[in-house]
Protein backbone atom coordinates (compact mmCIF):
# COMPACT_ATOMS: atom_id res chain seq x y z
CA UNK A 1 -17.21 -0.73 -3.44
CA UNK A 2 -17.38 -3.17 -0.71
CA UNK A 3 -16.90 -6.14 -2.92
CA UNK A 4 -13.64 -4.28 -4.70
CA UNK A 5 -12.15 -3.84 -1.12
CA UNK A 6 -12.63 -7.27 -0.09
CA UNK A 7 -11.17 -8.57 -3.36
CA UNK A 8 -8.07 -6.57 -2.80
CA UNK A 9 -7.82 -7.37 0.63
CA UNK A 10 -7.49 -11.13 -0.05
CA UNK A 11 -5.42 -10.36 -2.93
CA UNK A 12 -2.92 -8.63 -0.57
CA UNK A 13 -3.37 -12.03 1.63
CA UNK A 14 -2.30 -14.08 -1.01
CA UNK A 15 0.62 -11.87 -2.79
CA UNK A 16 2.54 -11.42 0.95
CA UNK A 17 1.90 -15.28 1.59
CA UNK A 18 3.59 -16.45 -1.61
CA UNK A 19 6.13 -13.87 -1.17
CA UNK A 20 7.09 -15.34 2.74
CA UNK A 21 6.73 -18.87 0.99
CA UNK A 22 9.43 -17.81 -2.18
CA UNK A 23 11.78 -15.99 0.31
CA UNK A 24 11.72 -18.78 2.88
CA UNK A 25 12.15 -21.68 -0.07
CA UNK A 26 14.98 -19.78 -1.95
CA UNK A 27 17.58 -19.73 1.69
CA UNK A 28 16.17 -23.81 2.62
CA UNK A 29 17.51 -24.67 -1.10
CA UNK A 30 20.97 -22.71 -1.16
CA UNK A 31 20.95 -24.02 2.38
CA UNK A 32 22.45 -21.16 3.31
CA UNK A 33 21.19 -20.96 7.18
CA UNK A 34 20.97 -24.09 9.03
CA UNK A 35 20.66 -22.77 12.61
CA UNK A 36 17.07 -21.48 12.63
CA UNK A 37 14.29 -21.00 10.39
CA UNK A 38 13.10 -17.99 12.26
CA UNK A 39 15.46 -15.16 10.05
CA UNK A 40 16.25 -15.31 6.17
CA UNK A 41 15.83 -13.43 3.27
CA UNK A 42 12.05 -13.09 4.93
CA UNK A 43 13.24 -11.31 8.17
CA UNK A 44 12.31 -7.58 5.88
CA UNK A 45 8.63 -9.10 5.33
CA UNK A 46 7.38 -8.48 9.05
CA UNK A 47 8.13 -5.23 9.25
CA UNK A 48 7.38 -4.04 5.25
CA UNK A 49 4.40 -5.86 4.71
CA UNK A 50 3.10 -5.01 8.37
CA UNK A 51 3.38 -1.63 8.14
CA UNK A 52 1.77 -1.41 4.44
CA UNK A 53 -0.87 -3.81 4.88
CA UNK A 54 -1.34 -4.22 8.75
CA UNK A 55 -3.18 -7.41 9.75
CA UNK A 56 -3.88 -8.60 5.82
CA UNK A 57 -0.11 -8.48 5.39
CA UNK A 58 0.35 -10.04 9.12
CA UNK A 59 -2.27 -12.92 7.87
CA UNK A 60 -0.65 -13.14 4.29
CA UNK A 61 2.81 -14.08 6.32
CA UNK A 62 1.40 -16.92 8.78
CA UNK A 63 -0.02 -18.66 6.27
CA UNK A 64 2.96 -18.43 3.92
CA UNK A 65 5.11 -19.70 6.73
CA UNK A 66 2.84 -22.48 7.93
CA UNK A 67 2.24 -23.62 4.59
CA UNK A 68 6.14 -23.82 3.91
CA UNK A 69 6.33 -26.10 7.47
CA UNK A 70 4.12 -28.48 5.71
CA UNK A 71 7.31 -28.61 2.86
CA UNK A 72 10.02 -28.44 5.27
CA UNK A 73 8.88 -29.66 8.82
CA UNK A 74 10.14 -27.83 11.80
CA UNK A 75 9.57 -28.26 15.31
CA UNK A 76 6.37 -26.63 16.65
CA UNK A 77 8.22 -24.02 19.11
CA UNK A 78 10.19 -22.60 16.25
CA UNK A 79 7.11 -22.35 14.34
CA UNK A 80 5.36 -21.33 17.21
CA UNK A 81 7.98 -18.40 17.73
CA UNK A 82 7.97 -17.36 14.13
CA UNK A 83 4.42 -16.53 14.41
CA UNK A 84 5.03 -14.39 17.47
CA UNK A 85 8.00 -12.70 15.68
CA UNK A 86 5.63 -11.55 12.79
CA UNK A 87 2.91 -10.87 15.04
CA UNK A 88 5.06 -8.93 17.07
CA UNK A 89 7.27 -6.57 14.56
CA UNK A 90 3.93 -6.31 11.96
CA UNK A 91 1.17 -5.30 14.76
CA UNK A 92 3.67 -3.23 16.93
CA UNK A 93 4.85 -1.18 13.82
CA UNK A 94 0.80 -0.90 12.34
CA UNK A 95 -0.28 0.90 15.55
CA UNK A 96 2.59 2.75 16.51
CA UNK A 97 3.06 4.14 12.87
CA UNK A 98 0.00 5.96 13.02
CA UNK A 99 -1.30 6.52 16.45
CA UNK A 100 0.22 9.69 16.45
CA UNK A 101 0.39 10.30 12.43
CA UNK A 102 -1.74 13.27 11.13
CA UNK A 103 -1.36 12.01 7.85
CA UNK A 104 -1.73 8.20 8.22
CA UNK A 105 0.84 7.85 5.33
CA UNK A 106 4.00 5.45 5.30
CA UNK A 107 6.80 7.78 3.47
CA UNK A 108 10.12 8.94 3.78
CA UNK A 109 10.29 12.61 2.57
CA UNK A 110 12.46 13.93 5.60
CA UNK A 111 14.92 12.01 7.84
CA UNK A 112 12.57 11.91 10.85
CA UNK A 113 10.88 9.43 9.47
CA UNK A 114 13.79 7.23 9.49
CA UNK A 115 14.38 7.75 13.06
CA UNK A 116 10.66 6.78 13.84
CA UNK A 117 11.28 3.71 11.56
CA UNK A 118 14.50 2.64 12.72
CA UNK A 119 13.64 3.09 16.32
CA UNK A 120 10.00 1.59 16.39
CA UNK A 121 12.11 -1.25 14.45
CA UNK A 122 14.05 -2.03 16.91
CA UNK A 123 11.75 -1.85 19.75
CA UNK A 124 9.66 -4.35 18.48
CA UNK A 125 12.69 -6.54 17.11
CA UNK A 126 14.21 -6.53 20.32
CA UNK A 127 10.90 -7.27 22.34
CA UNK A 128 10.15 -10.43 19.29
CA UNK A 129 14.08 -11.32 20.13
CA UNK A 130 13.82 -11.23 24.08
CA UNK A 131 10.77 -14.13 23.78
CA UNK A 132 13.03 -16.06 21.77
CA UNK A 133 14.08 -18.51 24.93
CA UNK A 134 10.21 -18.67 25.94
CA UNK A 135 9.64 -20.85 23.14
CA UNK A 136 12.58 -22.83 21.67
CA UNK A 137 15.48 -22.87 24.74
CA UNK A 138 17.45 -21.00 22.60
CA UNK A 139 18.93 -17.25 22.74
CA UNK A 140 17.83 -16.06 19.23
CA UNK A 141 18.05 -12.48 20.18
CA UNK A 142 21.20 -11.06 17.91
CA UNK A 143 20.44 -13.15 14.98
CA UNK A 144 16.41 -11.92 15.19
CA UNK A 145 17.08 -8.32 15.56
CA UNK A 146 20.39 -7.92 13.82
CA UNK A 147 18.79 -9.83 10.67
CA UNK A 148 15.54 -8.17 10.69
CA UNK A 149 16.47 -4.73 11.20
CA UNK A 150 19.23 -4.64 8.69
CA UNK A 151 17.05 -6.44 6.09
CA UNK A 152 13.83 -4.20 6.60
CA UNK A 153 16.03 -1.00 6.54
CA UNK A 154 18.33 -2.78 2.97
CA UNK A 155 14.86 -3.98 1.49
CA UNK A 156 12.04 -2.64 3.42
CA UNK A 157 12.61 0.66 3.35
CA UNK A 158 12.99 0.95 -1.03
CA UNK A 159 9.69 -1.26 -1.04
CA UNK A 160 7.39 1.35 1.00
CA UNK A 161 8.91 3.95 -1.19
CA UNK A 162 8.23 2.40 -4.33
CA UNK A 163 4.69 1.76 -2.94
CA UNK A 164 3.50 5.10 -1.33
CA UNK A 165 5.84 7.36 -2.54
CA UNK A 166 6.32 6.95 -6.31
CA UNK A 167 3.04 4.58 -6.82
CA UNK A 168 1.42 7.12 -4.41
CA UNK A 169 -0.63 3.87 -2.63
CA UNK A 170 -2.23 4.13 0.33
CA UNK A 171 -0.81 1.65 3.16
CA UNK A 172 -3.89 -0.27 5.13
CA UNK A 173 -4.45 1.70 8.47
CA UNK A 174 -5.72 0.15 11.68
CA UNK A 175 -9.31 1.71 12.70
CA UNK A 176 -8.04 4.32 15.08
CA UNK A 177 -10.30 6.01 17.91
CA UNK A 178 -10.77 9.65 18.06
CA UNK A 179 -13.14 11.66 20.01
CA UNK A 180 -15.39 8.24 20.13
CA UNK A 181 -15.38 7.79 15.98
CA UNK A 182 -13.52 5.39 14.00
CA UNK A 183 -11.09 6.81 11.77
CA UNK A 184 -9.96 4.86 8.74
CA UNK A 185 -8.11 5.62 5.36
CA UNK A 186 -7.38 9.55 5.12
CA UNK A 187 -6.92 10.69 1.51
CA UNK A 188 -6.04 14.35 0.57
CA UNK A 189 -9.11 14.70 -1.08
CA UNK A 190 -12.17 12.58 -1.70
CA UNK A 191 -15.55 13.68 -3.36
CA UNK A 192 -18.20 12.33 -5.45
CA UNK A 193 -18.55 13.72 -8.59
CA UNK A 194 -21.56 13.64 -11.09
CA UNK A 195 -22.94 15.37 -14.00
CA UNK A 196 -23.32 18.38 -12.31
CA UNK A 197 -20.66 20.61 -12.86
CA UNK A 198 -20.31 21.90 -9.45
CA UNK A 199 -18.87 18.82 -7.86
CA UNK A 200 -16.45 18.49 -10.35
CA UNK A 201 -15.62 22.11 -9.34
CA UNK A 202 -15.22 21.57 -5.88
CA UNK A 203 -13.46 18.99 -6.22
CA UNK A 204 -10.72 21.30 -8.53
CA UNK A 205 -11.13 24.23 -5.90
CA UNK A 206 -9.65 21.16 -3.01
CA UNK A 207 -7.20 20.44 -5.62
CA UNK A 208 -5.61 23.89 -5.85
CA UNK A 209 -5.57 23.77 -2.07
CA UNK A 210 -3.80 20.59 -2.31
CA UNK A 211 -1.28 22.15 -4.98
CA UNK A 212 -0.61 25.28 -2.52
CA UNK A 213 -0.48 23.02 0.62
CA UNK A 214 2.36 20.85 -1.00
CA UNK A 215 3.78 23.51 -3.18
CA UNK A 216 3.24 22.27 -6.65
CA UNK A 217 4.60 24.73 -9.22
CA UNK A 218 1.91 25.93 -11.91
CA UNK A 219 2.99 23.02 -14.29
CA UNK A 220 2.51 20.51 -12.78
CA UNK A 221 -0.44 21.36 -11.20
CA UNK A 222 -2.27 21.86 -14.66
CA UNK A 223 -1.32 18.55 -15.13
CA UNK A 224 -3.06 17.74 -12.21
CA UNK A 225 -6.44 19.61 -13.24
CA UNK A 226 -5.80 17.85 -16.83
CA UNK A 227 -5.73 14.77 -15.90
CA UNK A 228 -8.54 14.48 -13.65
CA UNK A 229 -10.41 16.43 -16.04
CA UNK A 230 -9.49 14.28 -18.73
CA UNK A 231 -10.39 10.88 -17.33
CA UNK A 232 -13.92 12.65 -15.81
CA UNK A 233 -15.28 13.69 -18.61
CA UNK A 234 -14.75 10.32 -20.73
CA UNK A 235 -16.41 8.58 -17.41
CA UNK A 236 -19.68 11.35 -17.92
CA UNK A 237 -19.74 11.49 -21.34
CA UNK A 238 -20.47 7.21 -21.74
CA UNK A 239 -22.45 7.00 -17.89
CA UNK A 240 -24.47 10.45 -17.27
CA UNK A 241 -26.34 8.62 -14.34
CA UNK A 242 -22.50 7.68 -12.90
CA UNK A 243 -22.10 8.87 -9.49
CA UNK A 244 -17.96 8.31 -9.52
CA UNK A 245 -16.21 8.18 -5.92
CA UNK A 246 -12.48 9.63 -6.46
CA UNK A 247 -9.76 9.78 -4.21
CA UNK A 248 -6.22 11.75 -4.72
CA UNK A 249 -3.50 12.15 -3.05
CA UNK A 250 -0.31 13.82 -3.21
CA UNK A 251 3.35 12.47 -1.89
CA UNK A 252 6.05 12.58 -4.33
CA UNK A 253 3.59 11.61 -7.16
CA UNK A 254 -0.14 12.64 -7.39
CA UNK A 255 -2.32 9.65 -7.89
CA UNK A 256 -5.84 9.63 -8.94
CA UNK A 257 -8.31 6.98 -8.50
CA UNK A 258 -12.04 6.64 -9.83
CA UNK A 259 -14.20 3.93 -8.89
CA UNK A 260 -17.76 3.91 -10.63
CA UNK A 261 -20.40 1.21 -11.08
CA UNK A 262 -21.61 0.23 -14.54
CA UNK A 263 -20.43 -2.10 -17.52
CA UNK A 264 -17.05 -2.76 -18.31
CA UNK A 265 -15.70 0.66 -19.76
CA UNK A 266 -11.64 1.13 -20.00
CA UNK A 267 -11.71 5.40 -20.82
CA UNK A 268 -7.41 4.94 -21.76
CA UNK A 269 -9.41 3.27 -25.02
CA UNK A 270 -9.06 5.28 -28.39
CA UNK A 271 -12.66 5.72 -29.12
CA UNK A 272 -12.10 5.19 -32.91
CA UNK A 273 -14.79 8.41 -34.10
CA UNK A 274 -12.54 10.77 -31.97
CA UNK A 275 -10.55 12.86 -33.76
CA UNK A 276 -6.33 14.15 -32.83
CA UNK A 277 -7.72 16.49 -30.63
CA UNK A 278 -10.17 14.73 -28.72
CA UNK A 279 -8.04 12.35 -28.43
CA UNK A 280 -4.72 14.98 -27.13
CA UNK A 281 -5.03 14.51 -23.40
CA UNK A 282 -5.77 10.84 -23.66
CA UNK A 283 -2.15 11.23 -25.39
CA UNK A 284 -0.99 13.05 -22.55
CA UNK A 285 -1.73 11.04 -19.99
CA UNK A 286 -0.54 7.81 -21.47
CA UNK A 287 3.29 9.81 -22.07
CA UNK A 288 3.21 11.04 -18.52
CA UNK A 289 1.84 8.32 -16.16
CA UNK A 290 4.00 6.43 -14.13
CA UNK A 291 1.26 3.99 -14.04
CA UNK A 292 -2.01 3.83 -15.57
CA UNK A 293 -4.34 0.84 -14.83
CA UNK A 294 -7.45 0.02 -15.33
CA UNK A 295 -9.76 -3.02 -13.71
CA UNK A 296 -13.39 -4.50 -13.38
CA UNK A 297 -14.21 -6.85 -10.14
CA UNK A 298 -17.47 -7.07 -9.94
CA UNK A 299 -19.70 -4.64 -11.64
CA UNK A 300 -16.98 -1.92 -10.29
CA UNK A 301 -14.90 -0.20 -12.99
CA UNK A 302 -11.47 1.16 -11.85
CA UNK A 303 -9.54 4.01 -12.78
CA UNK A 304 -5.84 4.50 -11.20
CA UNK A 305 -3.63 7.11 -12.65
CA UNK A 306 -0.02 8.23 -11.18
CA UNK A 307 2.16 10.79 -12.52
């Protein structure tokens, strides 16, 4: 588990960092801005990728922009200030997101949670703007905050969608201090299931709570059961021993993951002596998902489903 983690945290590192690096490139080779290089097409990128991926997505960012320096050199205060402007908007919107969120989740189901974006956005804008004659002489502070508030709420705001809310992934949360414990990633529901049939029914006894708690009609929620069901039992039926860690969680879509150590086993594989109806809700759940992946890193097999 710990070796899957850190493999997708430096994957994030990498992804946001090219992404800073392509944005950035694409406006220096239009030539489009000439004034600074401190807003762009990038100005969304501080507050998106802060927010989903906190200090990864913060790191991911510096080094795109310092490696694009080394292509395009700038003087040291305006990369200097850059820095500061993604520290700035990407830590000030990880922490204030969720210090006071019960569900640590980044989604926008109801129209508060536009306020609380637009309005953390441009605190945190307009503090990154107000620093702007510390470092380069200059007052930068319409063109920092008018570019990367309108840009985060034009192309920020569909990306976090996309990526909690139909792709039901959870955003990286800063540890968070409660009653002396650290508090990391909360998921709807997380259990351990085994051979024994009673964790698998505990696990579908949270699920119905989870169903009533979000008001899933009767459908959908036997899709639910189904497909966790499904993708269990084809885990248990090749690993016995398996001890599989899953976590759900419920937004607009449900998504399902199962993480389990053993060889390399991909259960959305025909196994070719099923027959049709073994092989019905395998059928299912290819028609239905909105995404359906499957990876090994490191002797860890996993299992994402969405619908």
């Amino acid at each position: 588990m710990f070796r899957y983690v850190v493999f997708n945290r430096i994957k994030i590192v990498l992804i946001t960092a090219v992404a800073y690096f392509c944005a950035d490139y694409f406006i220096r080779i239009t030539g489009f801005l000439q004034f600074t290089s401190c807003v762009g097409l990038k100005s969304f990128m501080p507050a998106t990728f802060g927010l989903l991926f906190g200090i990864y997505g913060i790191i991911g960012q510096i080094i795109g922009c310092f490696v694009s320096s080394l292509f395009w050199p700038r003087a040291t205060n305006l990369l200097q200030y850059e820095f500061v402007i993604i520290l700035i908007i990407g830590i000030g919107l990880w922490f204030t997101w969720h210090i006071n969120s019960l569900t640590h989740k980044v989604h926008f189901r109801y129209l508060g949670n536009y306020f609380k974006f637009f309005t953390l956005l441009m605190l945190f804008t307009s503090l990154a703007g107000m620093l702007s004659q510390s470092f380069t002489r200059a007052y930068l502070f319409p063109e920092v905050v008018a570019w990367n508030t309108s840009l985060s709420m034009l192309f920020g705001i569909p990306i976090m969608i996309i990526y909690s809310g139909l792709m039901s992934l959870n955003p990286i949360l800063p540890p968070l201090v409660e009653d002396g414990k650290m508090i990391h990633i909360v998921d709807d529901i997380r259990e351990a299931l085994t051979n024994d049939p009673q964790s698998f029914a505990s696990f579908s006894e949270k699920l119905e709570l989870l169903s009533e708690r979000e008001k899933v009609d009767m459908k959908r929620s036997f899709e639910m059961q189904g497909l966790v069901e499904e993708i269990y039992l084809r885990i248990i039926d090749l690993y016995p021993e398996a001890v599989i860690d899953v976590k759900a969680n419920y937004d607009i879509t449900f998504s399902v993951e199962f993480i389990y150590i053993g060889k390399i086993h991909n259960p959305f594989l025909n196994i070719r002596n099923e027959d049709e109806m073994a092989n019905a809700g395998l059928k299912l759940i290819k028609h239905r998902a909105l995404l359906a992946s499957y990876s090994y890193t490191y002797g860890e097999n996993n299992v994402h489903v969405v619908i």
